[in-house]
N, C-alpha and C. Protein backbone atom coordinates (compact mmCIF):
# COMPACT_ATOMS: atom_id res chain seq x y z
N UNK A 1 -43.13 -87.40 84.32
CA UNK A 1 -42.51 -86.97 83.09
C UNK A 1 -41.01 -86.75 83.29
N UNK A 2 -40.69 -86.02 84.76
CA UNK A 2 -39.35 -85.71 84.90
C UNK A 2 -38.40 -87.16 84.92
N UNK A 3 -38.90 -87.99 85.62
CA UNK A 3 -38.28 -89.34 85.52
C UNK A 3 -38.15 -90.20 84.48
N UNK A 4 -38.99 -90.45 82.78
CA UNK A 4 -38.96 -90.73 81.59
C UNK A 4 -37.60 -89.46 81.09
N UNK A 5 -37.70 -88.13 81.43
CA UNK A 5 -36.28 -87.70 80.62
C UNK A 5 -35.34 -88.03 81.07
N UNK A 6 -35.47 -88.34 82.25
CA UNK A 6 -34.21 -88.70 83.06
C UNK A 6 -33.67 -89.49 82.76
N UNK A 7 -34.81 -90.71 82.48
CA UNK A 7 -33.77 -92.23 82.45
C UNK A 7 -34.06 -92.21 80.65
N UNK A 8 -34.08 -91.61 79.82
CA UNK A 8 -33.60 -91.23 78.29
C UNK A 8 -32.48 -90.88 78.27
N UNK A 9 -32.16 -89.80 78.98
CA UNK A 9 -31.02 -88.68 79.09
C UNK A 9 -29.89 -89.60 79.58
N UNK A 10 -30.39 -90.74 80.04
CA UNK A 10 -28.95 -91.86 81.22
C UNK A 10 -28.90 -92.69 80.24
N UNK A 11 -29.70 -93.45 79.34
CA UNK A 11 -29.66 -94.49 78.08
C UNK A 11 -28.78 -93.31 76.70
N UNK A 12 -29.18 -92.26 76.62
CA UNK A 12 -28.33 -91.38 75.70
C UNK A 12 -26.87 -91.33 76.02
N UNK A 13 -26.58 -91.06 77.19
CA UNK A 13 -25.32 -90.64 77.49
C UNK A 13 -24.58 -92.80 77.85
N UNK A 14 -25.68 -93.47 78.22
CA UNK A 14 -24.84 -94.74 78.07
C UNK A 14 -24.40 -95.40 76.58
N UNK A 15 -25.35 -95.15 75.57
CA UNK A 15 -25.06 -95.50 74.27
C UNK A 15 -24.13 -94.63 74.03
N UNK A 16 -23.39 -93.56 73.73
CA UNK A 16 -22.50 -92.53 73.80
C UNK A 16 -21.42 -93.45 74.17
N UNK A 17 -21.04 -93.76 75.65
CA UNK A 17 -20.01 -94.40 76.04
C UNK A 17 -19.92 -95.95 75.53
N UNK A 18 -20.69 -96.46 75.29
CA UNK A 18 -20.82 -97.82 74.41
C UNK A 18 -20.06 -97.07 73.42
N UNK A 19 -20.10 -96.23 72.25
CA UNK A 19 -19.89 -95.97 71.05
C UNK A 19 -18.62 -95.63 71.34
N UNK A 20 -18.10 -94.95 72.76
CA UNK A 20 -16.69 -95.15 72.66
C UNK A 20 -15.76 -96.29 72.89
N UNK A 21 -16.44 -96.82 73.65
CA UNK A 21 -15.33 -98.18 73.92
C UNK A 21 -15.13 -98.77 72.68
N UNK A 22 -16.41 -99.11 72.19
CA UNK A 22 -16.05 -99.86 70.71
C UNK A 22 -15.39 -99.17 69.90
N UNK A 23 -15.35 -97.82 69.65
CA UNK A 23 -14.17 -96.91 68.73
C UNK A 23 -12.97 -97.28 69.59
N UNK A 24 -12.29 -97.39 70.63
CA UNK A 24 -11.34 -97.84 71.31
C UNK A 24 -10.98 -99.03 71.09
N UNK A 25 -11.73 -99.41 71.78
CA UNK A 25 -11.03 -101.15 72.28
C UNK A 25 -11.62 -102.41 70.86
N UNK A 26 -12.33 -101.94 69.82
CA UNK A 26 -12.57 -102.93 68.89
C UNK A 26 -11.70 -103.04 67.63
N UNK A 27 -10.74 -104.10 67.75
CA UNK A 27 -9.52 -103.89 66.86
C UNK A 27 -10.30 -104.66 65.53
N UNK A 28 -11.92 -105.18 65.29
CA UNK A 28 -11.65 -106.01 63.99
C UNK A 28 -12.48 -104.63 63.15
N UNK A 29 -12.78 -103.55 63.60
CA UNK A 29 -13.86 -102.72 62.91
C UNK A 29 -15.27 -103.37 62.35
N UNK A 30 -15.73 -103.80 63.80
CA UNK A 30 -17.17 -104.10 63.31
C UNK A 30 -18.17 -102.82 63.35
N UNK A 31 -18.95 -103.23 62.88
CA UNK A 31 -19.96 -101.93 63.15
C UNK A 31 -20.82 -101.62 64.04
N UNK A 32 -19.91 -101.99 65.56
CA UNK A 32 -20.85 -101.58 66.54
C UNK A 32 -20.78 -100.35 66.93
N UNK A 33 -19.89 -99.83 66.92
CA UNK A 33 -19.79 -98.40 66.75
C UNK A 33 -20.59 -97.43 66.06
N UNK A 34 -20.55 -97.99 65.02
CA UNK A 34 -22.09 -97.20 63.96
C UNK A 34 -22.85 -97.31 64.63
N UNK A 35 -23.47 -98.35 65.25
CA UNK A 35 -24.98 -98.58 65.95
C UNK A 35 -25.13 -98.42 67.17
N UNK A 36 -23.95 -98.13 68.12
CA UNK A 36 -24.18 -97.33 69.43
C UNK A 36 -24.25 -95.95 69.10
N UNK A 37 -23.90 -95.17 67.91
CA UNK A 37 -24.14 -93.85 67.97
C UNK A 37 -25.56 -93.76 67.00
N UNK A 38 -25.79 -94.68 66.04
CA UNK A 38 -27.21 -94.56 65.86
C UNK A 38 -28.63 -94.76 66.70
N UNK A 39 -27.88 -95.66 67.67
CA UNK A 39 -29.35 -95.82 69.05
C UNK A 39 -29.18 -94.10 69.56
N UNK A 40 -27.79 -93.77 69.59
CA UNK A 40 -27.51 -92.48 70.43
C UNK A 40 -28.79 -91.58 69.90
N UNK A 41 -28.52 -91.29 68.52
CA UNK A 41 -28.87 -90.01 67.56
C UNK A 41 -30.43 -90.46 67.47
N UNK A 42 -30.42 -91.87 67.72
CA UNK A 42 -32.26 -91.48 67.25
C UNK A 42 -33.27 -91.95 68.82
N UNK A 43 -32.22 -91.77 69.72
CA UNK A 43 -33.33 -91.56 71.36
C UNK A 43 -32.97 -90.49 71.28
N UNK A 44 -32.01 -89.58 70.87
CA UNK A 44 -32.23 -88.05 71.19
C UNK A 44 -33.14 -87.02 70.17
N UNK A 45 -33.27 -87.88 69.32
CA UNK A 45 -34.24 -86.99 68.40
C UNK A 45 -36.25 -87.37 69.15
N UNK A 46 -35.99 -88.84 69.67
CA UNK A 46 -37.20 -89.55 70.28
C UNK A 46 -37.17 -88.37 71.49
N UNK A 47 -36.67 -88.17 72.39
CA UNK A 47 -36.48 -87.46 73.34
C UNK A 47 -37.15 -85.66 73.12
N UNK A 48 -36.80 -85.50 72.07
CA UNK A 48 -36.66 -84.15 71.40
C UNK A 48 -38.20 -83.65 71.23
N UNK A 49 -38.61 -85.35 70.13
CA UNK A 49 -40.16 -84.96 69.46
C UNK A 49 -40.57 -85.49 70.97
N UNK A 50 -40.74 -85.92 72.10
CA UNK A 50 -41.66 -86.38 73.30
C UNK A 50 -41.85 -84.93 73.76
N UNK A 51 -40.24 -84.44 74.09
CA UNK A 51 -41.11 -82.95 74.80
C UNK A 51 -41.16 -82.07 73.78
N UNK A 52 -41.60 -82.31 72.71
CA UNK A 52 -42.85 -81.12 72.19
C UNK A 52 -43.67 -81.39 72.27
N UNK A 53 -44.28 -82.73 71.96
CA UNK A 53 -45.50 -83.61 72.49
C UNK A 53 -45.90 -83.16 73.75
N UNK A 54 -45.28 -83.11 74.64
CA UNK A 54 -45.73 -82.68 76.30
C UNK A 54 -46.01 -81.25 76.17
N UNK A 55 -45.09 -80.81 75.30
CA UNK A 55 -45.23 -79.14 75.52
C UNK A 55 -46.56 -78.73 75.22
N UNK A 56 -46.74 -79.38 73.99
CA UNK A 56 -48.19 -79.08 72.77
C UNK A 56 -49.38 -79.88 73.53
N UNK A 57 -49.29 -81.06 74.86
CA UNK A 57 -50.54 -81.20 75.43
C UNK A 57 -50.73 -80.66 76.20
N UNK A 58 -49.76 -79.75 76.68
CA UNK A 58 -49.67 -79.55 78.66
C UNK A 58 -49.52 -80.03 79.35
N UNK A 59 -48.62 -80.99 79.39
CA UNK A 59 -47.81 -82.02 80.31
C UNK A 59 -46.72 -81.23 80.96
N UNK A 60 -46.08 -80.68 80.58
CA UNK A 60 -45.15 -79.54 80.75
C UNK A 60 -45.28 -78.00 80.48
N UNK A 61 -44.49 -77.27 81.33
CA UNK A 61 -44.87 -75.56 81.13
C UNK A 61 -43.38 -75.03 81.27
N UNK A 62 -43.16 -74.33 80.15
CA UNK A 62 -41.82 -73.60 80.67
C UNK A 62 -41.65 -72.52 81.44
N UNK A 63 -40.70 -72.36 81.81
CA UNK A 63 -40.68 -71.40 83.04
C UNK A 63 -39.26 -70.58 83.01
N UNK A 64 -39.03 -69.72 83.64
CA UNK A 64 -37.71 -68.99 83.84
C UNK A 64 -36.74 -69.91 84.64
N UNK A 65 -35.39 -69.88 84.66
CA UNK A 65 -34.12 -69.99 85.23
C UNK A 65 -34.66 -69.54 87.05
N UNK A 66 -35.18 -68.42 87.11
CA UNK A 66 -34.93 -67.80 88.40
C UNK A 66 -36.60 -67.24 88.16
N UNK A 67 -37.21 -67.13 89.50
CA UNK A 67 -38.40 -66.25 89.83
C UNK A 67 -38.35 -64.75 89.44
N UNK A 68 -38.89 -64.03 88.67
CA UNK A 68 -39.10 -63.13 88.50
C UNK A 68 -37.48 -62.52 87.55
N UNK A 69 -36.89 -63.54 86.35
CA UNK A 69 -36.17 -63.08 85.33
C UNK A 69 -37.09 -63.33 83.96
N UNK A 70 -38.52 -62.74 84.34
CA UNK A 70 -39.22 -62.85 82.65
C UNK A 70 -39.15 -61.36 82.15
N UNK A 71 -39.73 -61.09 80.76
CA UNK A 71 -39.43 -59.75 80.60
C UNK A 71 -39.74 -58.53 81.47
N UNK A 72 -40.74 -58.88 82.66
CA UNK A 72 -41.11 -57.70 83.63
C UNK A 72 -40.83 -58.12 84.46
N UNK A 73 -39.52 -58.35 84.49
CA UNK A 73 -38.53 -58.66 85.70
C UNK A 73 -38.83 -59.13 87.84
N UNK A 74 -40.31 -59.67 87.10
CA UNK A 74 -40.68 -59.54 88.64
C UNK A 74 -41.63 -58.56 89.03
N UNK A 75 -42.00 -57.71 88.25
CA UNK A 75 -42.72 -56.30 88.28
C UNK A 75 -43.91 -56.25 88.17
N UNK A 76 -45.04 -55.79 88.83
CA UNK A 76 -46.36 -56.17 88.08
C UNK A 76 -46.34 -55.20 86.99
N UNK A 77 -47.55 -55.47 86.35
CA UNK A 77 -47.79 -54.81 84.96
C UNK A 77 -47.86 -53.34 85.45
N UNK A 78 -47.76 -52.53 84.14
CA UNK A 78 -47.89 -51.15 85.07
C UNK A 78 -49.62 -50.48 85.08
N UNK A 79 -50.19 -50.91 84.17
CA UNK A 79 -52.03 -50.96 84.93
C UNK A 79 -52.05 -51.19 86.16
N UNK A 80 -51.40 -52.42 87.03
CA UNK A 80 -52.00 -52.35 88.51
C UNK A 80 -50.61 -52.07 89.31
N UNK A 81 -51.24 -51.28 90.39
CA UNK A 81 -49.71 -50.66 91.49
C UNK A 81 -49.55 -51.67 91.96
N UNK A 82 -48.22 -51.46 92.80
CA UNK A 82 -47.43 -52.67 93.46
C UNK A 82 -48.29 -53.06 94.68
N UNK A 83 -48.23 -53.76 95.53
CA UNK A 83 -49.15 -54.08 97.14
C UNK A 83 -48.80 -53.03 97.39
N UNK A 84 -49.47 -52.42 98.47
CA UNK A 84 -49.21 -51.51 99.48
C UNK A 84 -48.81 -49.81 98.76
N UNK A 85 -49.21 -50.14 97.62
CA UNK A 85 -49.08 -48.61 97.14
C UNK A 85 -50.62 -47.88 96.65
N UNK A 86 -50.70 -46.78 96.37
CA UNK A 86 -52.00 -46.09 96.35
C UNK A 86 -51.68 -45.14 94.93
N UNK A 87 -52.68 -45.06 94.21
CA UNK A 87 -52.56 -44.36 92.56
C UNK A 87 -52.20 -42.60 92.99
């Protein structure tokens, strides 16, 4: 899965730079420009609806930035004591 966003995320950001050269370097104003930023806008919306698709089968799981920055910071619940402690 990580390798399908990957090479989306590299076709997004290459249509992007397509859409600039042709805003640059195309002196007759064709409309390739329109259509490198429309491939842009609609693999990133394709991209968008896939991982909710993954999210909503379980293909993917989100997770924290860092181990133990969820709301109980790393902490067990306070029903059970930490290891090595006694009630």
């Amino acid at each position: 899965m990580k390798i399908i966003v990957v090479l989306v995320l590299l076709v997004i950001v290459g249509s992007l730079g397509s859409g600039l050269y042709f805003l640059i370097k195309d002196p007759a104003r064709s409309p390739r420009t329109v259509k490198a930023l429309t491939w842009r806008i609609g693999l990133s919306i394709g991209l968008f609806l896939l991982l909710l698709l993954a999210f909503a089968t379980g293909l993917i799981q989100p997770h924290g930035l860092r181990p133990g920055s969820g709301p109980s910071g790393g902490k067990p619940p306070a029903s059970e004591p930490a290891p090595g402690q006694t009630r």
